[in-house]
PDB file of N, CA and C in Angstrom:
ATOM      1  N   UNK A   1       0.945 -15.955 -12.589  1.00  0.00           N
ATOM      2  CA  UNK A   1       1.219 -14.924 -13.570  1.00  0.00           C
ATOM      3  C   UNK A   1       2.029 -15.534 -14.710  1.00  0.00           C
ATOM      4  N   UNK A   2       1.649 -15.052 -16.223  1.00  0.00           N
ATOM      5  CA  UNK A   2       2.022 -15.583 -16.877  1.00  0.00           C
ATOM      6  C   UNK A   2       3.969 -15.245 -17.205  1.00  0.00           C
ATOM      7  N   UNK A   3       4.534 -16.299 -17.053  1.00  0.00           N
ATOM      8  CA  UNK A   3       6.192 -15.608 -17.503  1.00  0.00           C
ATOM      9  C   UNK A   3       6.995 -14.985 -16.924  1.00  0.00           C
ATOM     10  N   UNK A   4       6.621 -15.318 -15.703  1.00  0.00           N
ATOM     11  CA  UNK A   4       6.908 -14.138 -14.344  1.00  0.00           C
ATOM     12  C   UNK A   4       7.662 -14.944 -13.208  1.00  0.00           C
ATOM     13  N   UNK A   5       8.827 -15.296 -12.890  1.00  0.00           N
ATOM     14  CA  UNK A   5       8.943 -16.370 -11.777  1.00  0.00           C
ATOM     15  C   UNK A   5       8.132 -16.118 -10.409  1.00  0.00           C
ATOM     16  N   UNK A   6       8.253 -17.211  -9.475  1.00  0.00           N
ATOM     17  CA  UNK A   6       7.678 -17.184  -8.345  1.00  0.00           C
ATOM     18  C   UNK A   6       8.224 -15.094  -7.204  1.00  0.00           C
ATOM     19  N   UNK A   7       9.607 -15.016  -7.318  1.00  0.00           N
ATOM     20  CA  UNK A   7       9.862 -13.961  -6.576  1.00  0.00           C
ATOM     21  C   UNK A   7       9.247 -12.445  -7.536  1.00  0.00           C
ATOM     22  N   UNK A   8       9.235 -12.322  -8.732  1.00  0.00           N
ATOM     23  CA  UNK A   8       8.459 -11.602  -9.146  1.00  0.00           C
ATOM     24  C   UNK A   8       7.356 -11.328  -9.279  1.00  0.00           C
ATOM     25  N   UNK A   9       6.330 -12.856  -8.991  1.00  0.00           N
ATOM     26  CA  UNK A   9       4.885 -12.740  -8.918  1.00  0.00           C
ATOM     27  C   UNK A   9       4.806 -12.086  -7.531  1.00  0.00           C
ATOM     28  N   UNK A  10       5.675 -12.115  -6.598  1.00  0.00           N
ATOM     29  CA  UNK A  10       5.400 -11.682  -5.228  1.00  0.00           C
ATOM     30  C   UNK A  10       5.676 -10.369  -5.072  1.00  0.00           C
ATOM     31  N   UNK A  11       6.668  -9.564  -6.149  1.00  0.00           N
ATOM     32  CA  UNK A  11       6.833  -8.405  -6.048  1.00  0.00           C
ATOM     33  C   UNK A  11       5.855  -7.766  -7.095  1.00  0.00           C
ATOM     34  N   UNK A  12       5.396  -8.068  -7.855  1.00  0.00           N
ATOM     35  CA  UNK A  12       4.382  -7.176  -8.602  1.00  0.00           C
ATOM     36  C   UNK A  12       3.035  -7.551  -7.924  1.00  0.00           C
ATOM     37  N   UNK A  13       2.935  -8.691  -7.475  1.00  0.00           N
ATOM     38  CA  UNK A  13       1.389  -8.829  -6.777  1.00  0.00           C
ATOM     39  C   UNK A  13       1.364  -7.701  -5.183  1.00  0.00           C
ATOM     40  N   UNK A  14       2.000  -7.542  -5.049  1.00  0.00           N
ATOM     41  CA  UNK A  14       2.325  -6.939  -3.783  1.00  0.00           C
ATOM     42  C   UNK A  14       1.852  -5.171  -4.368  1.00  0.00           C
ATOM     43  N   UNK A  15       2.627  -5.059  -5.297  1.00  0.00           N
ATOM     44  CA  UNK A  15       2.579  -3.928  -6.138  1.00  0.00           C
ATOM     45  C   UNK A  15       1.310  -3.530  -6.320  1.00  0.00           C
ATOM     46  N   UNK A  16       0.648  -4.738  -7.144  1.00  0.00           N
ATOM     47  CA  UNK A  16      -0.623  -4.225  -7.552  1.00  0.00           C
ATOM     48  C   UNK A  16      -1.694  -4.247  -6.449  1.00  0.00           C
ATOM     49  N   UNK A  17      -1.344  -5.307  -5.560  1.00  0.00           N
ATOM     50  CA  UNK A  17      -2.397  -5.243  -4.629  1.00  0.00           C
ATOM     51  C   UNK A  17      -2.504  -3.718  -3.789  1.00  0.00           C
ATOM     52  N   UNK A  18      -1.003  -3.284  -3.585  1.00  0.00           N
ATOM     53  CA  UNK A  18      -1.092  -1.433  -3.083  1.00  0.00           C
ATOM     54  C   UNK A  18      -1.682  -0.634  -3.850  1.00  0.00           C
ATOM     55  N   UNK A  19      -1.543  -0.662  -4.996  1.00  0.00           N
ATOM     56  CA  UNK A  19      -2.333   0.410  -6.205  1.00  0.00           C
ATOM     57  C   UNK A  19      -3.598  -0.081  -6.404  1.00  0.00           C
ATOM     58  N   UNK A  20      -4.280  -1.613  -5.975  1.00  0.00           N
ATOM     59  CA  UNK A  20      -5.921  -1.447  -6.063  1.00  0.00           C
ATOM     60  C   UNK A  20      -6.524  -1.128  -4.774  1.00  0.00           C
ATOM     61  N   UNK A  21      -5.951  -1.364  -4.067  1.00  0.00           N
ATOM     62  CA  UNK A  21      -6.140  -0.624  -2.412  1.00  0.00           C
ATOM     63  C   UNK A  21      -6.742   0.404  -2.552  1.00  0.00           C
ATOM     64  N   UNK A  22      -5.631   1.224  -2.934  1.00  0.00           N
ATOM     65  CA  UNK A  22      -5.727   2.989  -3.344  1.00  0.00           C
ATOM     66  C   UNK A  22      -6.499   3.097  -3.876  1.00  0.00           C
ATOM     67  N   UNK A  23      -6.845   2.731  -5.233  1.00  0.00           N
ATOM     68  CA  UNK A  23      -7.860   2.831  -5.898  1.00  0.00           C
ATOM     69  C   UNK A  23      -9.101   2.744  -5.782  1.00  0.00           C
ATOM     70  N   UNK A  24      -9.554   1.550  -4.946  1.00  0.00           N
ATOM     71  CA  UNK A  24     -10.700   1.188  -4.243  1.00  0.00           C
ATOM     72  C   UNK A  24     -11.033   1.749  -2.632  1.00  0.00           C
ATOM     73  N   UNK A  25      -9.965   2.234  -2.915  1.00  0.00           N
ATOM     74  CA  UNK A  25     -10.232   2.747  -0.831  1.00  0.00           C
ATOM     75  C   UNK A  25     -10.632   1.885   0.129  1.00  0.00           C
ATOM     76  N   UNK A  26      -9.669   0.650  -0.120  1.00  0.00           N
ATOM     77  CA  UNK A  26      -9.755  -0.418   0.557  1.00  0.00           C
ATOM     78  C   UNK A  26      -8.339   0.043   1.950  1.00  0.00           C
ATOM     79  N   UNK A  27      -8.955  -0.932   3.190  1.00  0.00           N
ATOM     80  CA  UNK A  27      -7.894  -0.922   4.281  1.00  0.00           C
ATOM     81  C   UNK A  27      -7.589  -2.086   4.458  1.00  0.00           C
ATOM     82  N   UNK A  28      -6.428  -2.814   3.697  1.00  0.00           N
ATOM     83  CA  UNK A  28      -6.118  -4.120   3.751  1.00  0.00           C
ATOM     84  C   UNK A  28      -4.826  -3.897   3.906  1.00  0.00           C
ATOM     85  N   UNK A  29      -3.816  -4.725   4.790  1.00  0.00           N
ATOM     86  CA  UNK A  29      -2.642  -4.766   5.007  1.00  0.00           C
ATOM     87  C   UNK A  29      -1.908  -4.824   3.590  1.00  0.00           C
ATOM     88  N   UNK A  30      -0.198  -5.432   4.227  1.00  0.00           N
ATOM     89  CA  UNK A  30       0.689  -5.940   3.227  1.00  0.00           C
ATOM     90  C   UNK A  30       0.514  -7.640   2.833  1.00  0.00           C
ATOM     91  N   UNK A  31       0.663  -8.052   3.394  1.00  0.00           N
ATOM     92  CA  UNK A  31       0.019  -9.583   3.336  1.00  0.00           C
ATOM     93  C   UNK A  31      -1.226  -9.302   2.010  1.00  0.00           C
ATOM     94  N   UNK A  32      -2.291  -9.118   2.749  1.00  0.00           N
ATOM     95  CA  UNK A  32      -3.527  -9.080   1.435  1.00  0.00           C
ATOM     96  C   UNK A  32      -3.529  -8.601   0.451  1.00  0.00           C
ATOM     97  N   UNK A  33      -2.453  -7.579   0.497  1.00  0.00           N
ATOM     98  CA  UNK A  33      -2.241  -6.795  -1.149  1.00  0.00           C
ATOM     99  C   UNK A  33      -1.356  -7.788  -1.773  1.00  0.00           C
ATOM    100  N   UNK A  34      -0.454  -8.550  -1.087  1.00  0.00           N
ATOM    101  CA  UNK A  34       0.122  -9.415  -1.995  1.00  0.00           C
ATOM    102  C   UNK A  34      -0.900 -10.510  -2.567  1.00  0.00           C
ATOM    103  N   UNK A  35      -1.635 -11.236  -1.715  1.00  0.00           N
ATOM    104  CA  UNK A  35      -2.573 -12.288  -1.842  1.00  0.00           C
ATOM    105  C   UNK A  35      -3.448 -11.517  -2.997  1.00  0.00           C
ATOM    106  N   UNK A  36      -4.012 -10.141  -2.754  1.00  0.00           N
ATOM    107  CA  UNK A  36      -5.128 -10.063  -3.617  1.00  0.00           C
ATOM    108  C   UNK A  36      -4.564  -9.627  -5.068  1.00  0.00           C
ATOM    109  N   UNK A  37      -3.067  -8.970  -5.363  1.00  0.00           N
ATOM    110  CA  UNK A  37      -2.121  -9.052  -6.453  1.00  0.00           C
ATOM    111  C   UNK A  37      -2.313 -10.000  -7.223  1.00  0.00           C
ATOM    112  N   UNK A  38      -1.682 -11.101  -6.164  1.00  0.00           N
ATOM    113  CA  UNK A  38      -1.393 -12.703  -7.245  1.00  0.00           C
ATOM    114  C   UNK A  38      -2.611 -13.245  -7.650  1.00  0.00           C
ATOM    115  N   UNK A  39      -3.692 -12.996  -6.486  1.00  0.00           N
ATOM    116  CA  UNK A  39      -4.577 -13.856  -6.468  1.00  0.00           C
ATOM    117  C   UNK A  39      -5.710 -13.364  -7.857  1.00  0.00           C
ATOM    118  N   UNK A  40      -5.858 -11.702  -8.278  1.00  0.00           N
ATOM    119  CA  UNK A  40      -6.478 -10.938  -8.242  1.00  0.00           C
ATOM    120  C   UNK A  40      -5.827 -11.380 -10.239  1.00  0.00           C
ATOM    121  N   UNK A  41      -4.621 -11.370 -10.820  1.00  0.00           N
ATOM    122  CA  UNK A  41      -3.572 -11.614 -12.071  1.00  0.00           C
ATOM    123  C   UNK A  41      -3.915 -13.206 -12.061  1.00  0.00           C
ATOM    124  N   UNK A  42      -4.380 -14.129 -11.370  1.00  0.00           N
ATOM    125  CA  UNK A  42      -4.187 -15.270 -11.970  1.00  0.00           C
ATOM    126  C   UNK A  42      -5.954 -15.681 -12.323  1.00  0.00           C
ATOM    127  N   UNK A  43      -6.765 -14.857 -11.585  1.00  0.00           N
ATOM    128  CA  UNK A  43      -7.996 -14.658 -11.860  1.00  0.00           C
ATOM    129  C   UNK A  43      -8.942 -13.933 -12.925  1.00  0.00           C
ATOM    130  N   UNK A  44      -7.920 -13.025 -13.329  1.00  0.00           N
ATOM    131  CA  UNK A  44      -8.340 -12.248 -14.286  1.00  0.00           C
ATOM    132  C   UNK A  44      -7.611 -12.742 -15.858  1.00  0.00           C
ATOM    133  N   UNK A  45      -6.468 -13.455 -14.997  1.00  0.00           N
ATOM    134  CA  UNK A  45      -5.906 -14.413 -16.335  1.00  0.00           C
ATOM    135  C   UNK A  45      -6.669 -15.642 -17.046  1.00  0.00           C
ATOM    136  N   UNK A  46      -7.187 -16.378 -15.843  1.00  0.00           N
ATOM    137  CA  UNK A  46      -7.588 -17.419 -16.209  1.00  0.00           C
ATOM    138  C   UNK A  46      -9.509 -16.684 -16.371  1.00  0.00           C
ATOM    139  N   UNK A  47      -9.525 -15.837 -16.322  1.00  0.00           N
ATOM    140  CA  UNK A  47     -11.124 -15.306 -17.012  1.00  0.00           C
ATOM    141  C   UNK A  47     -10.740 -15.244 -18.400  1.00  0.00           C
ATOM    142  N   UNK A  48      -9.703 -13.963 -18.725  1.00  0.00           N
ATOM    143  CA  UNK A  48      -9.540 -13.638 -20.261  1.00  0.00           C
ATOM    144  C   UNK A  48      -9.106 -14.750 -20.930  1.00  0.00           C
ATOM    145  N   UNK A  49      -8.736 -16.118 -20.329  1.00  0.00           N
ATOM    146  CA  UNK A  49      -8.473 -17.463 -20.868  1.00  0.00           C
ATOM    147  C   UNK A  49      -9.584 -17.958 -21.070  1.00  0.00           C
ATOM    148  N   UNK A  50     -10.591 -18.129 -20.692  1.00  0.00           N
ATOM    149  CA  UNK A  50     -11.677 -18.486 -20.767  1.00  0.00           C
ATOM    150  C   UNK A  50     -12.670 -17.693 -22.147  1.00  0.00           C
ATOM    151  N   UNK A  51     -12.227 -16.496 -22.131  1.00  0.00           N
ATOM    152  CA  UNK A  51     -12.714 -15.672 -23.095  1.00  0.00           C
ATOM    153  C   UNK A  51     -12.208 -15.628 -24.585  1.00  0.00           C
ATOM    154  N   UNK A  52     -11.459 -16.231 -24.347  1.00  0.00           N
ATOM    155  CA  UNK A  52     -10.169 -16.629 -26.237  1.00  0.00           C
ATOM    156  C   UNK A  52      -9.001 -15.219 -25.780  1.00  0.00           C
ATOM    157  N   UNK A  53      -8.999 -14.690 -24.612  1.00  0.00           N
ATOM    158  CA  UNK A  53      -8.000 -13.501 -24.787  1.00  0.00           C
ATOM    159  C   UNK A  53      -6.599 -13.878 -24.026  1.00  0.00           C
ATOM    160  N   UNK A  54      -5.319 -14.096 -24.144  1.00  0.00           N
ATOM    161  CA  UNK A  54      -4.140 -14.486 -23.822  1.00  0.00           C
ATOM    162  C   UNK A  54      -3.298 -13.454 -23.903  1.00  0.00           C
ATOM    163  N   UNK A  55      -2.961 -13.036 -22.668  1.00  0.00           N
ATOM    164  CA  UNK A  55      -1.858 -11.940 -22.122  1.00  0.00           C
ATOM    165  C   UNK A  55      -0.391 -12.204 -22.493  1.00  0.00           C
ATOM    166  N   UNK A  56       0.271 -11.098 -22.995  1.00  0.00           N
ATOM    167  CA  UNK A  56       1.853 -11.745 -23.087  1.00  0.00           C
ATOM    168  C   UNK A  56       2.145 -11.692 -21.736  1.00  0.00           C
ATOM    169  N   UNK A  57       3.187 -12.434 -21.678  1.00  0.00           N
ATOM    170  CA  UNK A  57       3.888 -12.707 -20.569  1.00  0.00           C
ATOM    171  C   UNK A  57       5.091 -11.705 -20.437  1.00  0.00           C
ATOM    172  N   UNK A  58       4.779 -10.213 -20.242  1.00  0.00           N
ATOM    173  CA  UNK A  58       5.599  -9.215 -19.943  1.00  0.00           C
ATOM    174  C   UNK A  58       5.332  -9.014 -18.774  1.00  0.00           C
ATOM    175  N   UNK A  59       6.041  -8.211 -18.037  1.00  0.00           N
ATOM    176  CA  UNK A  59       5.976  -7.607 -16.706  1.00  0.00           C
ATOM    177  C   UNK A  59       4.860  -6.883 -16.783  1.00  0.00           C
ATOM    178  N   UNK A  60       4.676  -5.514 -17.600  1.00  0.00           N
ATOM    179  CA  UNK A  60       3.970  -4.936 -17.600  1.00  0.00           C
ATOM    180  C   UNK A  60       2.589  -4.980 -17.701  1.00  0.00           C
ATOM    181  N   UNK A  61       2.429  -5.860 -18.901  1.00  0.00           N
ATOM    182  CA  UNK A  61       1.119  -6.402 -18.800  1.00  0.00           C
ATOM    183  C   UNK A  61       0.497  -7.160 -17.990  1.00  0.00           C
ATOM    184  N   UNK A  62       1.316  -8.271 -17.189  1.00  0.00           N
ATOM    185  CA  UNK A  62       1.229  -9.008 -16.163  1.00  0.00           C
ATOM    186  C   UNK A  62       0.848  -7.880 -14.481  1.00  0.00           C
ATOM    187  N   UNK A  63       1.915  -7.165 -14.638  1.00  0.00           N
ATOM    188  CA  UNK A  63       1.651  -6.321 -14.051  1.00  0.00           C
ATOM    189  C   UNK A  63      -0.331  -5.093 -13.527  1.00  0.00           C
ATOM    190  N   UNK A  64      -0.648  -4.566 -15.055  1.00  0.00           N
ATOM    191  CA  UNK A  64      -1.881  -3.878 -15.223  1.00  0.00           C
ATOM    192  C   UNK A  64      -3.098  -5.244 -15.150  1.00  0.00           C
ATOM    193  N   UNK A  65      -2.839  -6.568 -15.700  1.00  0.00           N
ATOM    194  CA  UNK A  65      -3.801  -7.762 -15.296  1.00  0.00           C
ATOM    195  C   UNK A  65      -4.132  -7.577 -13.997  1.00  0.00           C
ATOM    196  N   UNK A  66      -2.738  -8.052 -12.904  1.00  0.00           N
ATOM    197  CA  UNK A  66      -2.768  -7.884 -11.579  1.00  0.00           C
ATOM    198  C   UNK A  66      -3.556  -6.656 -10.572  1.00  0.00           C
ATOM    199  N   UNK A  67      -3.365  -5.527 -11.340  1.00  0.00           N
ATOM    200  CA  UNK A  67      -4.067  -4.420 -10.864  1.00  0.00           C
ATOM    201  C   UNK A  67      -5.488  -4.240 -11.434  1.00  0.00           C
ATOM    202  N   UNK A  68      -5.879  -5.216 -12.450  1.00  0.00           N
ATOM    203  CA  UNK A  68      -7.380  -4.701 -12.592  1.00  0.00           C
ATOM    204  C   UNK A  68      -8.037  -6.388 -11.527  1.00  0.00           C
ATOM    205  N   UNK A  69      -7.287  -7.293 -11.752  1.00  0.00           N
ATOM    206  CA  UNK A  69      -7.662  -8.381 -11.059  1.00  0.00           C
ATOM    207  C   UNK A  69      -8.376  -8.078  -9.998  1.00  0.00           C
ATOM    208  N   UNK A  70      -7.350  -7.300  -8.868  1.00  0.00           N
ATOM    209  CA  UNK A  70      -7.339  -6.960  -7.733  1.00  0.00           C
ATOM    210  C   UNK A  70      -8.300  -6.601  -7.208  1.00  0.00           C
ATOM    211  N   UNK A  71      -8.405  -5.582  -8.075  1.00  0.00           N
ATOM    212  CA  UNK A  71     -10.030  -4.703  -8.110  1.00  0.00           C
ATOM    213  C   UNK A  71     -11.035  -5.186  -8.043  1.00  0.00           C
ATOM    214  N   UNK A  72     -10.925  -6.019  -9.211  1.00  0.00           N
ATOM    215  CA  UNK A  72     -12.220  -6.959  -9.262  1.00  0.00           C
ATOM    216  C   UNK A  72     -12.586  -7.930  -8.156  1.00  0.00           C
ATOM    217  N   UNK A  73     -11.699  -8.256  -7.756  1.00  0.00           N
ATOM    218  CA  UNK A  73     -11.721  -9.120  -6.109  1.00  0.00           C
ATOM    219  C   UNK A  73     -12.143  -8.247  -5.334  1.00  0.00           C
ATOM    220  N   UNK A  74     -11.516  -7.198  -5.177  1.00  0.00           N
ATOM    221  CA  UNK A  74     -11.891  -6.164  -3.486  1.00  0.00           C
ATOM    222  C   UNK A  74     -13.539  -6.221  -4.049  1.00  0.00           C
ATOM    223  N   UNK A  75     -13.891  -5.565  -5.477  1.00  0.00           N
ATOM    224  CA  UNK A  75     -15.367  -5.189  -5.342  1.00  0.00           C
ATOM    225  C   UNK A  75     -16.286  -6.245  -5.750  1.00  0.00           C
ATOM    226  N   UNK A  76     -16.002  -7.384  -5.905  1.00  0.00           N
ATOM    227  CA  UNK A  76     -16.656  -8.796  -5.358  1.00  0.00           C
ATOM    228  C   UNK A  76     -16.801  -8.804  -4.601  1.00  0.00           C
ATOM    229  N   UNK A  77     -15.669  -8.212  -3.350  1.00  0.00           N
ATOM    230  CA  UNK A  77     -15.822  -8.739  -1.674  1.00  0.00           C
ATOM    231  C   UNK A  77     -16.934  -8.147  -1.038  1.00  0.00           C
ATOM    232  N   UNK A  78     -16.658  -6.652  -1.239  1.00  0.00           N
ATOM    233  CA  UNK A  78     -17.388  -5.571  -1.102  1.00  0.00           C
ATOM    234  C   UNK A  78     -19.532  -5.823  -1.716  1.00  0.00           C
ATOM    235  N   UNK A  79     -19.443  -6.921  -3.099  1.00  0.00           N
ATOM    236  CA  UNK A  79     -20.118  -6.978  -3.308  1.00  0.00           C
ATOM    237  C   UNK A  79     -21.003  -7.973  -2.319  1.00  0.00           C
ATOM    238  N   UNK A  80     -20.476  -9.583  -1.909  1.00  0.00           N
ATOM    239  CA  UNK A  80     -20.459 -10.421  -0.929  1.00  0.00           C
ATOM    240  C   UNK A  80     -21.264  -9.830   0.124  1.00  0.00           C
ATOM    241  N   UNK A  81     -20.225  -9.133   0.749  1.00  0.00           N
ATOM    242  CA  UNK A  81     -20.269  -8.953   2.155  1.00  0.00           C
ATOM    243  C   UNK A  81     -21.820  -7.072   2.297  1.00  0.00           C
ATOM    244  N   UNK A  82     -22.175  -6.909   1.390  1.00  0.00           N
ATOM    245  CA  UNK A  82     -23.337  -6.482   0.988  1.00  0.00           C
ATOM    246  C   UNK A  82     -22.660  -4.740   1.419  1.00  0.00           C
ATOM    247  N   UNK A  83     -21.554  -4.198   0.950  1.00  0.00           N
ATOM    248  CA  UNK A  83     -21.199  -2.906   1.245  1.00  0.00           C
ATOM    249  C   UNK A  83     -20.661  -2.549  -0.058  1.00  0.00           C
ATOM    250  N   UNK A  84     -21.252  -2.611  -0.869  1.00  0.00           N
ATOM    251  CA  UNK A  84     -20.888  -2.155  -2.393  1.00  0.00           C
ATOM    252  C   UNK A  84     -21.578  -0.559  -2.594  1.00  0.00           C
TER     253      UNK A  84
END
């Protein structure tokens, strides 16, 4: 995450990974909401990097990255694993 130290990427990835859960009506622990948080903000970062688009490095925005990231991971998975 961009601008964010290591203990804050763990508390907003955690964050967002609970609010794309919800959103997606996914049943994934605490562990995976953190993983799919961080994992979900550094994926969607390094896409809109790829695209010419560069996120400030606020919480907040870092934050809503993380929660659309997320998403986009669960319904990849979902897409994968052929239950979309």
């Amino acid at each position: 995450m961009n601008g964010v130290g290591i203990i804050m990427s763990i508390i907003l990835g955690g964050l967002a990974g609970f609010i794309a859960e919800k959103i997606m009506k996914a049943n994934v622990g605490l562990l995976t909401n953190i993983i799919l948080g961080i994992v979900g903000a550094l994926f969607l970062n390094f896409i809109l990097g790829l695209l010419g688009v560069y996120t400030a490095p606020s919480l907040v925005v870092q934050f809503i990255v993380a929660i659309v990231g997320a998403c986009i991971l669960i319904f990849l998975w979902r897409a994968i694993r052929g239950r979309a």
